[in-house]
N, C-alpha and C. Protein backbone atom coordinates (compact mmCIF):
# COMPACT_ATOMS: atom_id res chain seq x y z
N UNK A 1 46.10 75.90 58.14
CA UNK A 1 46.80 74.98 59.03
C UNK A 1 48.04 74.44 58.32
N UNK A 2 49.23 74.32 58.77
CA UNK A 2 50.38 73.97 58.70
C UNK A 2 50.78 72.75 59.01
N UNK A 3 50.98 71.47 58.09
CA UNK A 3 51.75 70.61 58.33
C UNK A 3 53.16 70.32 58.74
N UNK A 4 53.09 69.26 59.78
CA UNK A 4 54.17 69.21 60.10
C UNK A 4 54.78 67.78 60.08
N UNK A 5 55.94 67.46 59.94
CA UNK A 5 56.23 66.03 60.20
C UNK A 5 56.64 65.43 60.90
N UNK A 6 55.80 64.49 61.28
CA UNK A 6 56.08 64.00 62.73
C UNK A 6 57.11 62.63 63.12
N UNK A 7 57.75 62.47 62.04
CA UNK A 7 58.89 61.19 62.44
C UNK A 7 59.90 61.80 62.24
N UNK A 8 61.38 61.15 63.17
CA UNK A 8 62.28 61.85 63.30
C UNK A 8 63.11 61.89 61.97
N UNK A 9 63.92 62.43 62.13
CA UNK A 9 64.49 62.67 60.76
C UNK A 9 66.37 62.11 60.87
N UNK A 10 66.72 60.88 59.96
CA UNK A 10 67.31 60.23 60.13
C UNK A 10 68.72 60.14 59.40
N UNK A 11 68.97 61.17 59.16
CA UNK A 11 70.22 62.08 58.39
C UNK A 11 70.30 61.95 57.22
N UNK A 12 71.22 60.91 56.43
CA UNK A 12 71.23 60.99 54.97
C UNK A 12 70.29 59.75 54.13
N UNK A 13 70.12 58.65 55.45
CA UNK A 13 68.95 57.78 55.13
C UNK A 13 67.38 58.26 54.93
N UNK A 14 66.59 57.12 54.52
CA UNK A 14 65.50 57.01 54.56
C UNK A 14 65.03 56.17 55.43
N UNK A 15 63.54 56.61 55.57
CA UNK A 15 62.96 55.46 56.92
C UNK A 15 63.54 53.39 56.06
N UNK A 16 63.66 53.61 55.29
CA UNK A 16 63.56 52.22 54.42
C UNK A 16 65.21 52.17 54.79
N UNK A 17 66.12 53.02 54.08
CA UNK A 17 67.78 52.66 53.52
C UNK A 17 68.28 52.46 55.24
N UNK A 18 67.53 53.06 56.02
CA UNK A 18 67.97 53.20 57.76
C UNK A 18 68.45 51.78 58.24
N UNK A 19 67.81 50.82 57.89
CA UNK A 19 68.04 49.52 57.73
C UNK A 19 69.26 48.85 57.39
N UNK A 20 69.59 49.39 55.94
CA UNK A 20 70.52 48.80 55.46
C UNK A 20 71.96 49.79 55.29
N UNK A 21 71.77 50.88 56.38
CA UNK A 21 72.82 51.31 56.52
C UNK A 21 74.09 50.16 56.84
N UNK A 22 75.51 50.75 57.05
CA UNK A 22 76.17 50.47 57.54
C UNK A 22 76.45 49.92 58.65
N UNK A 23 77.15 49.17 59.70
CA UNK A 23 76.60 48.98 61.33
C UNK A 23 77.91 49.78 61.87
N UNK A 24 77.66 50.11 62.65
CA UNK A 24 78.10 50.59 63.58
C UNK A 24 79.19 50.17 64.86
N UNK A 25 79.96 50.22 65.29
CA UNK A 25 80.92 49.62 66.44
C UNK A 25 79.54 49.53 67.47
N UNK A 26 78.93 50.41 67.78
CA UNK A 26 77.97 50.49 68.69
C UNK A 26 76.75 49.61 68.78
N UNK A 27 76.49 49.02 67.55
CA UNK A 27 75.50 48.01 66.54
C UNK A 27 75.43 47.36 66.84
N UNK A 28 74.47 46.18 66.53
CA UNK A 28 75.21 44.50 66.15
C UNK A 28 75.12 43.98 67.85
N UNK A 29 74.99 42.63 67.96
CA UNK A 29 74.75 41.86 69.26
C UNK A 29 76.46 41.62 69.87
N UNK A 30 76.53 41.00 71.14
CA UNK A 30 77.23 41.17 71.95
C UNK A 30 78.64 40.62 71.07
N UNK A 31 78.56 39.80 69.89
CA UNK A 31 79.83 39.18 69.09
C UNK A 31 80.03 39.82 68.13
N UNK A 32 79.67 41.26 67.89
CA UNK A 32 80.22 41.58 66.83
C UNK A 32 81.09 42.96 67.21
N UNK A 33 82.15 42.38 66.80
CA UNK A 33 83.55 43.50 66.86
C UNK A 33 84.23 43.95 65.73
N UNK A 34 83.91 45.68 65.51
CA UNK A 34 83.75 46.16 64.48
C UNK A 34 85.75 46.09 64.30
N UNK A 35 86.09 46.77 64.93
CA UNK A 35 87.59 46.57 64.81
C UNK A 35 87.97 48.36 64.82
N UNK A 36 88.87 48.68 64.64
CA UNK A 36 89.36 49.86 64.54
C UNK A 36 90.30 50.19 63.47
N UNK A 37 90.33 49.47 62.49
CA UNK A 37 91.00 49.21 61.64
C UNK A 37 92.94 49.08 61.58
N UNK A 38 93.25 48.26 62.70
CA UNK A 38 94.42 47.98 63.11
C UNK A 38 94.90 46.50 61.76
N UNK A 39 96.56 46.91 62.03
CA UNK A 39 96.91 46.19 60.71
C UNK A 39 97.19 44.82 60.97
N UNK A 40 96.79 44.22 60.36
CA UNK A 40 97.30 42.15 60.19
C UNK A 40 99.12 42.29 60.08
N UNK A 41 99.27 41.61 61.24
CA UNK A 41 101.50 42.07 61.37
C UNK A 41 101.96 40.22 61.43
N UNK A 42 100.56 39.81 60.33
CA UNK A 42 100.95 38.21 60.22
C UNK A 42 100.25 37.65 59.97
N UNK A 43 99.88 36.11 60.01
CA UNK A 43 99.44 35.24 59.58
C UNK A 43 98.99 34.04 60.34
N UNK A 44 97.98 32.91 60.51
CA UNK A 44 97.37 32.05 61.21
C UNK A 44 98.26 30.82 60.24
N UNK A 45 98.73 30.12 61.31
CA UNK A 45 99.01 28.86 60.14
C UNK A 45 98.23 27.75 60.35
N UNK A 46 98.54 26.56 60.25
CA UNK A 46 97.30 25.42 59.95
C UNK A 46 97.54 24.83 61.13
N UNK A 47 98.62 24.82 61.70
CA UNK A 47 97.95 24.46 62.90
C UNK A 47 97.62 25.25 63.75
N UNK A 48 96.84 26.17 64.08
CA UNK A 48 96.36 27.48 64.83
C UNK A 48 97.37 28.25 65.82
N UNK A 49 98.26 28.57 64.84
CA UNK A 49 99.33 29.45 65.44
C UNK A 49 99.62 30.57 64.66
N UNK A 50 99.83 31.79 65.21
CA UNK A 50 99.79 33.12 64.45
C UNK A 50 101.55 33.50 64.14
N UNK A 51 101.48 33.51 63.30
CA UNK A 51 103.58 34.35 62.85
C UNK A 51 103.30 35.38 62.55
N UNK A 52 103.78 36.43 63.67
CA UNK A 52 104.45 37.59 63.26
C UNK A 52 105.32 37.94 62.38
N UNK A 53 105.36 38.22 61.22
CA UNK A 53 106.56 38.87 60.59
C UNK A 53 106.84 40.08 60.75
N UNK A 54 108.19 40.59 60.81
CA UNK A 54 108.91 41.58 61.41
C UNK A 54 108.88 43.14 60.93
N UNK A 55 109.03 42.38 58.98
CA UNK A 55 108.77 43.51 58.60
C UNK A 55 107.19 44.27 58.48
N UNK A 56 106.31 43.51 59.44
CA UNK A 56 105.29 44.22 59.13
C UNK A 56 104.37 45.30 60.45
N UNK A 57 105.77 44.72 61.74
CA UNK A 57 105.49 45.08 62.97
C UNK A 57 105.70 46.96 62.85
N UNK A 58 104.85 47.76 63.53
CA UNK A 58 105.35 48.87 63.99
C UNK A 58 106.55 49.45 64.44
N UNK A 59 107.31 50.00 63.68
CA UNK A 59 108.49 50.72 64.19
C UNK A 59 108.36 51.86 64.94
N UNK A 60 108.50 52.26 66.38
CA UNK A 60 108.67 53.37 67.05
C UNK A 60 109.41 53.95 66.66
N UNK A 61 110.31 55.47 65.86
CA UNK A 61 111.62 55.57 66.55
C UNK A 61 111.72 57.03 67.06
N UNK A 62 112.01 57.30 68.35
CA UNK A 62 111.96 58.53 69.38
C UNK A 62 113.48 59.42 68.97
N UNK A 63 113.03 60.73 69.31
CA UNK A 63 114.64 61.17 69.16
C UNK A 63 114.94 61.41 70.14
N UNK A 64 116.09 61.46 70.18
CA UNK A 64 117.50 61.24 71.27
C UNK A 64 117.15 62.42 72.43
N UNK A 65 117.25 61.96 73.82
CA UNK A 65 116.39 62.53 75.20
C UNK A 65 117.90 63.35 75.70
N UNK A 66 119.26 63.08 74.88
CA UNK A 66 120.24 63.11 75.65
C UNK A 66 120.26 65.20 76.47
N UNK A 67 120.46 65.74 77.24
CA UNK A 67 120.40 66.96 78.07
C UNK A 67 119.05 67.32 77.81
N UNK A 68 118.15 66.10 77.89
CA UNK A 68 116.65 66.96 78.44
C UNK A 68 116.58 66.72 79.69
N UNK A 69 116.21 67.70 80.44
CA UNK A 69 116.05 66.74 82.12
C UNK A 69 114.28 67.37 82.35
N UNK A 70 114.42 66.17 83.38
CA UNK A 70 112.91 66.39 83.66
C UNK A 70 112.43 67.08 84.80
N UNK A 71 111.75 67.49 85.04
CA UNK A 71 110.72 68.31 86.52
C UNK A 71 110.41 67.33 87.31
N UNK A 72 110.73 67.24 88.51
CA UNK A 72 109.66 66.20 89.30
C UNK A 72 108.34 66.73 89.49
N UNK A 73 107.23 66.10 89.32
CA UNK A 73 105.93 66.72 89.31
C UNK A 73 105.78 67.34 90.67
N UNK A 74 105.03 68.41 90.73
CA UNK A 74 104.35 69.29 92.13
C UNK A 74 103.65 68.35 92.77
N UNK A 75 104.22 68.26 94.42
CA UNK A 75 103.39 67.63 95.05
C UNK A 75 102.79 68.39 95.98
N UNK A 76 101.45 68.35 95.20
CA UNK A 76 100.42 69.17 96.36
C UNK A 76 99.56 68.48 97.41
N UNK A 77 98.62 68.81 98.30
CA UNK A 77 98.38 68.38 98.95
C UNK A 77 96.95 67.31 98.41
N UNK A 78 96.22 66.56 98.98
CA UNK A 78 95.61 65.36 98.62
C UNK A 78 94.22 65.72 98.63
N UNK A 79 93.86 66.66 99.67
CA UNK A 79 92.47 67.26 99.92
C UNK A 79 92.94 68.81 99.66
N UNK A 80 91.51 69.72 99.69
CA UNK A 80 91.36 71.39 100.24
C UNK A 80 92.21 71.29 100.94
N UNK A 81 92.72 72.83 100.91
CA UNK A 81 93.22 73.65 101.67
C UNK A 81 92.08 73.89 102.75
N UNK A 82 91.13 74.00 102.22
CA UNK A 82 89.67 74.29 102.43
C UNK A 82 88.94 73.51 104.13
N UNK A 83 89.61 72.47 103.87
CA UNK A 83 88.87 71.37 104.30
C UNK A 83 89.33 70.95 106.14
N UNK A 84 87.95 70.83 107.17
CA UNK A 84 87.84 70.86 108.04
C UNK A 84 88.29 69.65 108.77
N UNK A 85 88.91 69.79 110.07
CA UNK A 85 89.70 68.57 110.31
C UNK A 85 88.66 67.89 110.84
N UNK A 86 88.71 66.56 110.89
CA UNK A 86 87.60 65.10 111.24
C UNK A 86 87.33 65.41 112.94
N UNK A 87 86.34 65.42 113.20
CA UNK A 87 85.73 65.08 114.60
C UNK A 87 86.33 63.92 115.17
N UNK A 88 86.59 63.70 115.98
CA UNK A 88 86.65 61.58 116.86
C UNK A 88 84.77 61.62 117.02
N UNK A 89 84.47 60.58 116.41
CA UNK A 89 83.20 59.88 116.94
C UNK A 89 83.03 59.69 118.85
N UNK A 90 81.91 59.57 119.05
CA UNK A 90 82.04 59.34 120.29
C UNK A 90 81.56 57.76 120.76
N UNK A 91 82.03 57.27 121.39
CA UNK A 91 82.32 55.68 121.72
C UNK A 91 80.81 55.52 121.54
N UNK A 92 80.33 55.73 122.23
CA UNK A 92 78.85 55.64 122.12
C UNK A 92 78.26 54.86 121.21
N UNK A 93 78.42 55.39 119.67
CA UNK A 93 78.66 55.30 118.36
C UNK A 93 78.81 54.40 117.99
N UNK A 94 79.83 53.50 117.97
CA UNK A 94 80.87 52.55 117.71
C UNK A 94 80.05 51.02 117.96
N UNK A 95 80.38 50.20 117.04
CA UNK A 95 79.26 49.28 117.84
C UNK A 95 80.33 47.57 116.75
N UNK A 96 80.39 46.83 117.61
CA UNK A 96 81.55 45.94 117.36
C UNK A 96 80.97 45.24 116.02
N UNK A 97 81.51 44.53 115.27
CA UNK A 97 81.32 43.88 113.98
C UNK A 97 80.72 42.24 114.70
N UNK A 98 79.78 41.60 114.29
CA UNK A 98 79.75 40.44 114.80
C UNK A 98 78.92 39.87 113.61
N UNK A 99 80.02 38.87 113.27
CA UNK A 99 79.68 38.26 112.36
C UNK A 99 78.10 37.16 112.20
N UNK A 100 77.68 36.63 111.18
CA UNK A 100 76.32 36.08 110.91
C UNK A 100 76.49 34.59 111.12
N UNK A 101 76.32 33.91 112.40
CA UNK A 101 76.26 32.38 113.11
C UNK A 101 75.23 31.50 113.03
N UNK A 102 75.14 30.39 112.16
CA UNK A 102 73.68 29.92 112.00
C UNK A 102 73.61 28.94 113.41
């Protein structure tokens, strides 16, 4: 007879270190925000106001668009080609909205 093991197997942890892994963005109760590791472009001062400094903001810089021209996108249709035109209901059917009057 062949043993087998029957708890799952938990990658580079142990049933014990599983614990004290790392947490996770996914982890942790509804207040904990792992972050994405975006950069501090400033500072909190004492009276609870944040300064941006300039040199620490993101610089975009794009190159020059000058004789590119653009495509207007394809406008196709919204439904199938496929697709069967709507019946009219028959009055019959139809039955007026009347609102809830205590």
């Amino acid at each position: 007879m062949q043993r087998v093991a029957t708890f799952a197997t938990r990658g580079k942890y142990s049933r014990r270190q599983f614990r004290r892994a790392p947490l996770g963005s996914k982890q942790g109760n509804k207040n904990f925000l792992k972050g994405t590791g975006g950069r501090r472009i400033g500072h909190h001062t004492t009276k609870g106001r944040y300064v941006v400094l300039p040199h620490r903001t993101l610089e975009i810089s794009a190159p020059s668009l000058e004789g590119f021209t653009v495509r207007a996108p394809q406008q196709g249709p919204a439904c199938s080609h496929m697709a069967q035109p709507m019946r009219p209901l028959p009055s019959a059917q139809l039955t007026p909205y009347v609102p809830y009057s205590a």
